[in-house]
PDB file of N, CA and C in Angstrom:
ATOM      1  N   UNK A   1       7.496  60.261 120.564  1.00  0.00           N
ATOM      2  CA  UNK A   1       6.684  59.221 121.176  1.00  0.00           C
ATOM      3  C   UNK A   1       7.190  57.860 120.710  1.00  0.00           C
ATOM      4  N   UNK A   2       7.268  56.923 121.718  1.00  0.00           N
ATOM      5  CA  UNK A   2       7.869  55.782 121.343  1.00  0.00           C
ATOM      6  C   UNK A   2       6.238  54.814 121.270  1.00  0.00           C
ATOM      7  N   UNK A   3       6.568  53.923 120.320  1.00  0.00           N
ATOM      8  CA  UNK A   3       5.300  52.434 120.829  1.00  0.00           C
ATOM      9  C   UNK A   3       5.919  51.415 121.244  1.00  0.00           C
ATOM     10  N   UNK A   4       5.547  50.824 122.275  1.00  0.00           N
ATOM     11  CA  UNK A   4       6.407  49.576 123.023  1.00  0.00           C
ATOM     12  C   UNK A   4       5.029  48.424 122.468  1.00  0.00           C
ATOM     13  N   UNK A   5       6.394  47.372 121.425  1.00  0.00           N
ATOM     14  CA  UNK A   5       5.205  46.174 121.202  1.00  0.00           C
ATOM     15  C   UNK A   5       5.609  44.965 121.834  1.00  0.00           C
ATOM     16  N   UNK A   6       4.848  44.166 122.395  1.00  0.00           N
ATOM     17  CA  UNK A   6       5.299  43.215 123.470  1.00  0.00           C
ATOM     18  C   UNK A   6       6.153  42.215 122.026  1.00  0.00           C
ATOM     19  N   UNK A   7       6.902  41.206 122.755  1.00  0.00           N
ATOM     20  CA  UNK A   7       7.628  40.583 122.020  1.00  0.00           C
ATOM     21  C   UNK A   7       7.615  38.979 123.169  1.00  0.00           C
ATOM     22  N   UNK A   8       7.788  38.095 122.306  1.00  0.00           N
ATOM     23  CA  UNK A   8       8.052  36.827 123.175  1.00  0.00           C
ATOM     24  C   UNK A   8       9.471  36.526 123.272  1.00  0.00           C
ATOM     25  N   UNK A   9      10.106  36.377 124.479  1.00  0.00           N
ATOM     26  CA  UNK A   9      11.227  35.637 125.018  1.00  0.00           C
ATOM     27  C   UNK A   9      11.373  34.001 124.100  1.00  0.00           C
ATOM     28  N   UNK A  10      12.182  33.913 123.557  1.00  0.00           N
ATOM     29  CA  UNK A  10      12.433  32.536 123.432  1.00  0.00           C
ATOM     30  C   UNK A  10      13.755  31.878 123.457  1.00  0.00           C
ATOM     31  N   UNK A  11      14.929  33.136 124.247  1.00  0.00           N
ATOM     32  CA  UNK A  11      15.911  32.220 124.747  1.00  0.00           C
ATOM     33  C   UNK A  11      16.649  33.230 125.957  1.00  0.00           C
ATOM     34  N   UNK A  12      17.167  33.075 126.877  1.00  0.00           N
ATOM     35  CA  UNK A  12      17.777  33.828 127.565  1.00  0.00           C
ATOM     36  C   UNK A  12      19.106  32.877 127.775  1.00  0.00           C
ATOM     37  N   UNK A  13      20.078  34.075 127.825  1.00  0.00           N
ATOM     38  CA  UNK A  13      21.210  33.575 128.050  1.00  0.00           C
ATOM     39  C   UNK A  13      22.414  34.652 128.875  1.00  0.00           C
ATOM     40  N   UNK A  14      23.662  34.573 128.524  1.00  0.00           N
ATOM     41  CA  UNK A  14      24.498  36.027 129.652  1.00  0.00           C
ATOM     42  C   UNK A  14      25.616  35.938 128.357  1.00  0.00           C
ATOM     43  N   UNK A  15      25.941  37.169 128.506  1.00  0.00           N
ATOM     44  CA  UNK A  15      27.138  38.062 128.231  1.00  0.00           C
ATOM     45  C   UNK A  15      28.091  38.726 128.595  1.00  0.00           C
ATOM     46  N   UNK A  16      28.770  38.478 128.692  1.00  0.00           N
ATOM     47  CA  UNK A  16      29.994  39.084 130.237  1.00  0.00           C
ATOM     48  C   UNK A  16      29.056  39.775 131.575  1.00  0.00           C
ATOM     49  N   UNK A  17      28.287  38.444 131.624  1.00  0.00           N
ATOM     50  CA  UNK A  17      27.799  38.735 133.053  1.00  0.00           C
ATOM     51  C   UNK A  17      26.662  39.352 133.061  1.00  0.00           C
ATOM     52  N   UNK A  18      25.569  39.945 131.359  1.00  0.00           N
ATOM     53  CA  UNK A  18      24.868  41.038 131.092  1.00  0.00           C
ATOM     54  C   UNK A  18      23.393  39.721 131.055  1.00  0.00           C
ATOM     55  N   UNK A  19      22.223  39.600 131.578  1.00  0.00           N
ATOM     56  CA  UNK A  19      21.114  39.095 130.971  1.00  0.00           C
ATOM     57  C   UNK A  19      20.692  39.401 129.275  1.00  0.00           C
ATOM     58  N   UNK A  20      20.643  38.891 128.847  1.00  0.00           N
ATOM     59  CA  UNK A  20      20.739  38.853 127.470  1.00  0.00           C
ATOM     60  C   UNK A  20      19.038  37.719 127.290  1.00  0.00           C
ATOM     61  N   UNK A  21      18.450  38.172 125.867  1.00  0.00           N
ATOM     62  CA  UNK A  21      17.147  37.155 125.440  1.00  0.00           C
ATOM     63  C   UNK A  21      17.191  37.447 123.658  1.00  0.00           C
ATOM     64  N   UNK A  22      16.534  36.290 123.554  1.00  0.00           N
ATOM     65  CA  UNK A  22      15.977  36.460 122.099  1.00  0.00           C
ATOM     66  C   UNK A  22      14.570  36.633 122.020  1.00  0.00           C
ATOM     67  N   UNK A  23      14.133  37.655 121.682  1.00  0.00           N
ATOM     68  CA  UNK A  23      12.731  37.996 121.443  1.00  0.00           C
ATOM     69  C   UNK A  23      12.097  38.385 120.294  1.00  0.00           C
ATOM     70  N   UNK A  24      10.946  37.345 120.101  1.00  0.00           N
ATOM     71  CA  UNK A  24      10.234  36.897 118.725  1.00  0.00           C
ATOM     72  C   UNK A  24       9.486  38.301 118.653  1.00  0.00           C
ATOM     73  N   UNK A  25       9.597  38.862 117.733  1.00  0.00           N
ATOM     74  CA  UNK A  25       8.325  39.914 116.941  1.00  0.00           C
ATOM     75  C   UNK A  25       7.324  39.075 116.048  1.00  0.00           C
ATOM     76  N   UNK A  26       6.789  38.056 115.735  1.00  0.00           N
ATOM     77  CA  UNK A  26       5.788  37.483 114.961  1.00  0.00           C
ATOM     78  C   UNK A  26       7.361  37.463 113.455  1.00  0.00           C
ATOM     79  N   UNK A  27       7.879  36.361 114.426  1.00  0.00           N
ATOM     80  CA  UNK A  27       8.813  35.875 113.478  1.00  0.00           C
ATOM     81  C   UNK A  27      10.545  36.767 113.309  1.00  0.00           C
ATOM     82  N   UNK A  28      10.489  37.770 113.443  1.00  0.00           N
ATOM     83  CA  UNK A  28      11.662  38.409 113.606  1.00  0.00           C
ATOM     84  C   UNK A  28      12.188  38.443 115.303  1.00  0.00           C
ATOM     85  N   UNK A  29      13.615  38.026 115.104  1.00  0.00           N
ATOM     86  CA  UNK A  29      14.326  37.477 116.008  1.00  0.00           C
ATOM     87  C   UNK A  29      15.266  39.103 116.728  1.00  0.00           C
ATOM     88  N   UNK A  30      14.993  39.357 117.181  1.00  0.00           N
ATOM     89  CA  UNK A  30      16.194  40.288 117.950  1.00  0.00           C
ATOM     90  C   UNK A  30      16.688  40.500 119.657  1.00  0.00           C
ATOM     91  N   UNK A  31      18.163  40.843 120.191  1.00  0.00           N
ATOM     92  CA  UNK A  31      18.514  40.522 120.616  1.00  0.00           C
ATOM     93  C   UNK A  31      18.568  41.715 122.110  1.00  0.00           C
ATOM     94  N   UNK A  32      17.745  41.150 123.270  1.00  0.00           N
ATOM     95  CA  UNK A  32      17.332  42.533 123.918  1.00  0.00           C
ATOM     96  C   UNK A  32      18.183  42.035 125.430  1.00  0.00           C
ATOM     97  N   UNK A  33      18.618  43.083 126.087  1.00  0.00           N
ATOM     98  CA  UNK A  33      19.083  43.114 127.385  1.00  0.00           C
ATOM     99  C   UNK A  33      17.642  42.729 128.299  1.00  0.00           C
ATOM    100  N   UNK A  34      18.086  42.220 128.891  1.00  0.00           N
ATOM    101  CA  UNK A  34      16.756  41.992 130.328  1.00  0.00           C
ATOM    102  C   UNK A  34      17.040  42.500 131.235  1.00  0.00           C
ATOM    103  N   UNK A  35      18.645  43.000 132.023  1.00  0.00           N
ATOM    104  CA  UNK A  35      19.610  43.476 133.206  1.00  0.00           C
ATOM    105  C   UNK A  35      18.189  44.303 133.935  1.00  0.00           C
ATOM    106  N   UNK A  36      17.031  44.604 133.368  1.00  0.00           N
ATOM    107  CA  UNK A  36      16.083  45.647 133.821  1.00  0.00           C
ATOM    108  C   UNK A  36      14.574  44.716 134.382  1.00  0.00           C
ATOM    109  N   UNK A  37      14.062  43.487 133.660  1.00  0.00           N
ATOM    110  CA  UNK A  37      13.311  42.855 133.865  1.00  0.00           C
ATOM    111  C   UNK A  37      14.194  41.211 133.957  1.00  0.00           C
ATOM    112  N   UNK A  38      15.282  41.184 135.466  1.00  0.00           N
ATOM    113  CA  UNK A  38      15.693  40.067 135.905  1.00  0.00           C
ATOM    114  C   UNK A  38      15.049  39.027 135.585  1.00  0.00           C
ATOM    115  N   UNK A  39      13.661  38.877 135.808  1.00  0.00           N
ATOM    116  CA  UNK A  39      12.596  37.471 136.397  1.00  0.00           C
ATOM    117  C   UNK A  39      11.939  37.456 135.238  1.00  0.00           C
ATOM    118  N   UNK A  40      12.292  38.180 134.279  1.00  0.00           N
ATOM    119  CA  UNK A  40      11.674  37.445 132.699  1.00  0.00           C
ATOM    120  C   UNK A  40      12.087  35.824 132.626  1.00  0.00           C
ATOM    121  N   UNK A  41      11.006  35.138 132.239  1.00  0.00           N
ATOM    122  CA  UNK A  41      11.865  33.972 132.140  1.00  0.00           C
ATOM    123  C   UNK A  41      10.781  33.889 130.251  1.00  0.00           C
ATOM    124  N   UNK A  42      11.513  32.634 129.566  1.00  0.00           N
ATOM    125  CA  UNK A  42      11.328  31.957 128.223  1.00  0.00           C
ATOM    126  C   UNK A  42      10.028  31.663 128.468  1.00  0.00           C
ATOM    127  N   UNK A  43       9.120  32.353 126.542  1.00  0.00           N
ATOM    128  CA  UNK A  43       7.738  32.269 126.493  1.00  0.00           C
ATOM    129  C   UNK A  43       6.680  32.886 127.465  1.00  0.00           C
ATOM    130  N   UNK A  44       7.781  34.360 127.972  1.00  0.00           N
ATOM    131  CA  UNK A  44       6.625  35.014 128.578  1.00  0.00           C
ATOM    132  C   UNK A  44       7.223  36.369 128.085  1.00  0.00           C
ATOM    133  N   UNK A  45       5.914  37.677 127.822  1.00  0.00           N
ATOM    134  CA  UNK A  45       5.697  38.901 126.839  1.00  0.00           C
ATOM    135  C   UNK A  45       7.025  40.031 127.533  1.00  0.00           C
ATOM    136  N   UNK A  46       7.437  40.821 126.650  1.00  0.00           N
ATOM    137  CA  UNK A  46       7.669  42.505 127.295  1.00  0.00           C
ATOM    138  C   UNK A  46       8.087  43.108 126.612  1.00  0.00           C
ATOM    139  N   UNK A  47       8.093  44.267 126.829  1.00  0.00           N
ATOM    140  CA  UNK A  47       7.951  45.431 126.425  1.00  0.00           C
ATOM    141  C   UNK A  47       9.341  45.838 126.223  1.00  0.00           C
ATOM    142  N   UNK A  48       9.981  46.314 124.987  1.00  0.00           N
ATOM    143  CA  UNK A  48      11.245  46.476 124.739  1.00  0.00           C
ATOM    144  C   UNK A  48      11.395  48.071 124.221  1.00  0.00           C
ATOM    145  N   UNK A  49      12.271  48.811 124.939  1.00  0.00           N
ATOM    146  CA  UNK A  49      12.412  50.434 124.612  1.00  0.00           C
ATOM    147  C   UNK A  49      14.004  50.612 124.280  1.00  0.00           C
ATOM    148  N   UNK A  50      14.645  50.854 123.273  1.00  0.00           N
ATOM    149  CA  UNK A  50      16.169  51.040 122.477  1.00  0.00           C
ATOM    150  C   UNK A  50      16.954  49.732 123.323  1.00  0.00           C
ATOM    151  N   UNK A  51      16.696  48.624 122.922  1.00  0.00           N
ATOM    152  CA  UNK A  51      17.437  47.446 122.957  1.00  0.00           C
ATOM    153  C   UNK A  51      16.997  46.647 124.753  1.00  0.00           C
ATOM    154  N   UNK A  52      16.434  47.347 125.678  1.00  0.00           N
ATOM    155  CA  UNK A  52      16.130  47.302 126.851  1.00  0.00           C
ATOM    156  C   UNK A  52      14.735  46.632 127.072  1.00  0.00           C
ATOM    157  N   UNK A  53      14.279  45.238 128.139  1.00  0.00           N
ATOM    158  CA  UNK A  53      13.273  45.167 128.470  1.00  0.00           C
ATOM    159  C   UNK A  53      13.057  45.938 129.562  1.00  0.00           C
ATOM    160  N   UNK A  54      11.840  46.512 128.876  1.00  0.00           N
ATOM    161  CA  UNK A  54      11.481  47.560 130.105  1.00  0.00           C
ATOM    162  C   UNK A  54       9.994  46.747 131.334  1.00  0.00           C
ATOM    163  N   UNK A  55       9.540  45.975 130.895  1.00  0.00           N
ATOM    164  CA  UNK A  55       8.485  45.607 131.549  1.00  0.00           C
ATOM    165  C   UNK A  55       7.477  44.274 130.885  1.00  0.00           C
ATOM    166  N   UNK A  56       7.362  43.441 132.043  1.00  0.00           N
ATOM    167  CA  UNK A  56       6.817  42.093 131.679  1.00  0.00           C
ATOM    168  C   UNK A  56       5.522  42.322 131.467  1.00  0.00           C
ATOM    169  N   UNK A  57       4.826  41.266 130.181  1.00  0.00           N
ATOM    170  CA  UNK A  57       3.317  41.199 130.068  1.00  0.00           C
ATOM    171  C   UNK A  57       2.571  39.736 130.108  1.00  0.00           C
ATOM    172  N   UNK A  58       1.444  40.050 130.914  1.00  0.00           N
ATOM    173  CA  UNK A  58       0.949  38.686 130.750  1.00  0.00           C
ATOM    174  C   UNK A  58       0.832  38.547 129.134  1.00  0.00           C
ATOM    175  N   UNK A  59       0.471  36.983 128.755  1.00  0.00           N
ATOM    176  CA  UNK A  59      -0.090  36.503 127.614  1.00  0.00           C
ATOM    177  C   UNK A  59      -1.310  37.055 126.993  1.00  0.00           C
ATOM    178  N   UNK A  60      -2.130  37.627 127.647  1.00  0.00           N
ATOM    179  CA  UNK A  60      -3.328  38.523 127.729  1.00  0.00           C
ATOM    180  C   UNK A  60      -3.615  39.374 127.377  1.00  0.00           C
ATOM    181  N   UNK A  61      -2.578  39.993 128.192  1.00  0.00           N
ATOM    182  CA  UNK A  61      -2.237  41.589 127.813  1.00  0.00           C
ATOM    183  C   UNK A  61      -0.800  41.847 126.875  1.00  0.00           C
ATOM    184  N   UNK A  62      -0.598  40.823 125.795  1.00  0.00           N
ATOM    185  CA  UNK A  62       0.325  41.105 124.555  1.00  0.00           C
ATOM    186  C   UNK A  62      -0.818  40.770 123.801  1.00  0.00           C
ATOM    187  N   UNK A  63      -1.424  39.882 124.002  1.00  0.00           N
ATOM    188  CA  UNK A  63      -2.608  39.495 123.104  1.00  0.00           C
ATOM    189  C   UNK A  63      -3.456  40.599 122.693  1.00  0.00           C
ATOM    190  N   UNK A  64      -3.551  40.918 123.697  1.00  0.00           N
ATOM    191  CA  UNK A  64      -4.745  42.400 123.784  1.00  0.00           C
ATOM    192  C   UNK A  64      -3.835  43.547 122.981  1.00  0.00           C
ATOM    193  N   UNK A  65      -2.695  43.518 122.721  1.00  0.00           N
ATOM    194  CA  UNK A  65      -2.315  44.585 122.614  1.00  0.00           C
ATOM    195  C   UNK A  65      -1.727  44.187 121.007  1.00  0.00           C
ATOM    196  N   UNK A  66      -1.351  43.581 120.933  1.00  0.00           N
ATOM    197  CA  UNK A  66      -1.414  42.674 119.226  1.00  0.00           C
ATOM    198  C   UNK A  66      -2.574  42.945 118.762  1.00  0.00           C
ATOM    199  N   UNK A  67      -3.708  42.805 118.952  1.00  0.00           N
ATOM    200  CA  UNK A  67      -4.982  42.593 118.589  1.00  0.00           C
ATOM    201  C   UNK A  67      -4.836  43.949 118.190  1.00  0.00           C
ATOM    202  N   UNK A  68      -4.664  45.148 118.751  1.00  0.00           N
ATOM    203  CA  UNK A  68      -5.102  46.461 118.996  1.00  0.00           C
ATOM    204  C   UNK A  68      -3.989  46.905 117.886  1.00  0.00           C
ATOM    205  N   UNK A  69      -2.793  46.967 117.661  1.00  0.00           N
ATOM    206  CA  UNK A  69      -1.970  47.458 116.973  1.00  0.00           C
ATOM    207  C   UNK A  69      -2.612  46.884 115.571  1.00  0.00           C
ATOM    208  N   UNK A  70      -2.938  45.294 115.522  1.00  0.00           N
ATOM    209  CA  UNK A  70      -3.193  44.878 114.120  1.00  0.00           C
ATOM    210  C   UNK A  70      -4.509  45.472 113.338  1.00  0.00           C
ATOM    211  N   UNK A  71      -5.629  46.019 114.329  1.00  0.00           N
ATOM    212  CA  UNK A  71      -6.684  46.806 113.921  1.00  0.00           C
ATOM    213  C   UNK A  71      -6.113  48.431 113.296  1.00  0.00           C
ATOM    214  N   UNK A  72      -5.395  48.710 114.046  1.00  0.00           N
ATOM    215  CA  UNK A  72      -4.723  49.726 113.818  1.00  0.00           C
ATOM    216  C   UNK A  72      -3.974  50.215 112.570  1.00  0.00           C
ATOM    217  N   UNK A  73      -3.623  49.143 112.106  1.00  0.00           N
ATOM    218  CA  UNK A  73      -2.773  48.699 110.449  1.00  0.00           C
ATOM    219  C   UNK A  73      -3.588  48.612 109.796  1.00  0.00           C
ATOM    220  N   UNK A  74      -4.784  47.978 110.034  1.00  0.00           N
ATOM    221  CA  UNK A  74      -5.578  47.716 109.134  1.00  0.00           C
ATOM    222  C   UNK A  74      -6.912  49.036 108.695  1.00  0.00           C
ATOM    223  N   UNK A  75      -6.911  49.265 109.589  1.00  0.00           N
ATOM    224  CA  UNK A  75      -7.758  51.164 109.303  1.00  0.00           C
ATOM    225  C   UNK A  75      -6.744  51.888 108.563  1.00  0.00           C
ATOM    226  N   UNK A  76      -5.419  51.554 108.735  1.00  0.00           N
ATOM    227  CA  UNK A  76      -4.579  52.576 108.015  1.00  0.00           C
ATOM    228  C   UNK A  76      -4.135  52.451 106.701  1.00  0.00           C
ATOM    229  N   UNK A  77      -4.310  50.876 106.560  1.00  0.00           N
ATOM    230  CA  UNK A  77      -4.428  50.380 105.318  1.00  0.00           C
ATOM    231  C   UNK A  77      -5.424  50.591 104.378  1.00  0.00           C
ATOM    232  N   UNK A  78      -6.607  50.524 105.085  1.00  0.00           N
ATOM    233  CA  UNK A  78      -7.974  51.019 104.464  1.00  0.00           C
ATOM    234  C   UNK A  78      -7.681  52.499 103.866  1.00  0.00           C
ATOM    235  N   UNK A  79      -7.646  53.510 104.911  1.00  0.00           N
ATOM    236  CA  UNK A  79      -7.568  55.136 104.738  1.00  0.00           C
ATOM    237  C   UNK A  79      -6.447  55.084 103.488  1.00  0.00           C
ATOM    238  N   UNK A  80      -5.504  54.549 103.223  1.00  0.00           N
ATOM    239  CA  UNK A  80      -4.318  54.753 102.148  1.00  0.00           C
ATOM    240  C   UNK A  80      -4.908  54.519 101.232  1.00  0.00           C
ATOM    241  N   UNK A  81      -5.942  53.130 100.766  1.00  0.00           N
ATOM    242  CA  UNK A  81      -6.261  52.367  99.914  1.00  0.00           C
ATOM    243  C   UNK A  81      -7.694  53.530  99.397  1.00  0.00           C
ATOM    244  N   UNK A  82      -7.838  54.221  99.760  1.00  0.00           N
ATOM    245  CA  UNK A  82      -9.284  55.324  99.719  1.00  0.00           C
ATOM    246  C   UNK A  82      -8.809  56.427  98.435  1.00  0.00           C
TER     247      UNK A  82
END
């Protein structure tokens, strides 16, 4: 099972012709193909699966889904800490 966590675009650029972005994880920078989500454009969410954007998110729905993963850490943090 994979988890897809949205990530923010904050640069797009090309590579022998390849869509190429930089996408923020809450500060970590890495370097994802878009060739799959063309119409991504800078400061908007998606979903990244082995180096590939697989699918755009509103602001909303990364929000929503940040929110949900960070509750998620934090119950698990609790249960360890028990």
């Amino acid at each position: 099972m994979c988890l897809g966590i949205p990530g923010k675009i904050k640069e797009i650029y090309e590579i022998n012709n390849i869509k190429m972005a930089k996408i923020d994880y809450s500060g970590v920078e890495v370097e994802v193909c878009l060739e799959a989500t063309p119409e991504a454009n800078v400061d908007e969410y998606v979903i990244v699966h082995a180096g590939f954007s697989i699918s755009r998110l509103s602001e909303g729905e990364a929000n929503e889904t940040l929110d949900i993963l960070r509750e998620i850490d934090k119950i698990n943090q609790q249960e360890h800490n028990q």
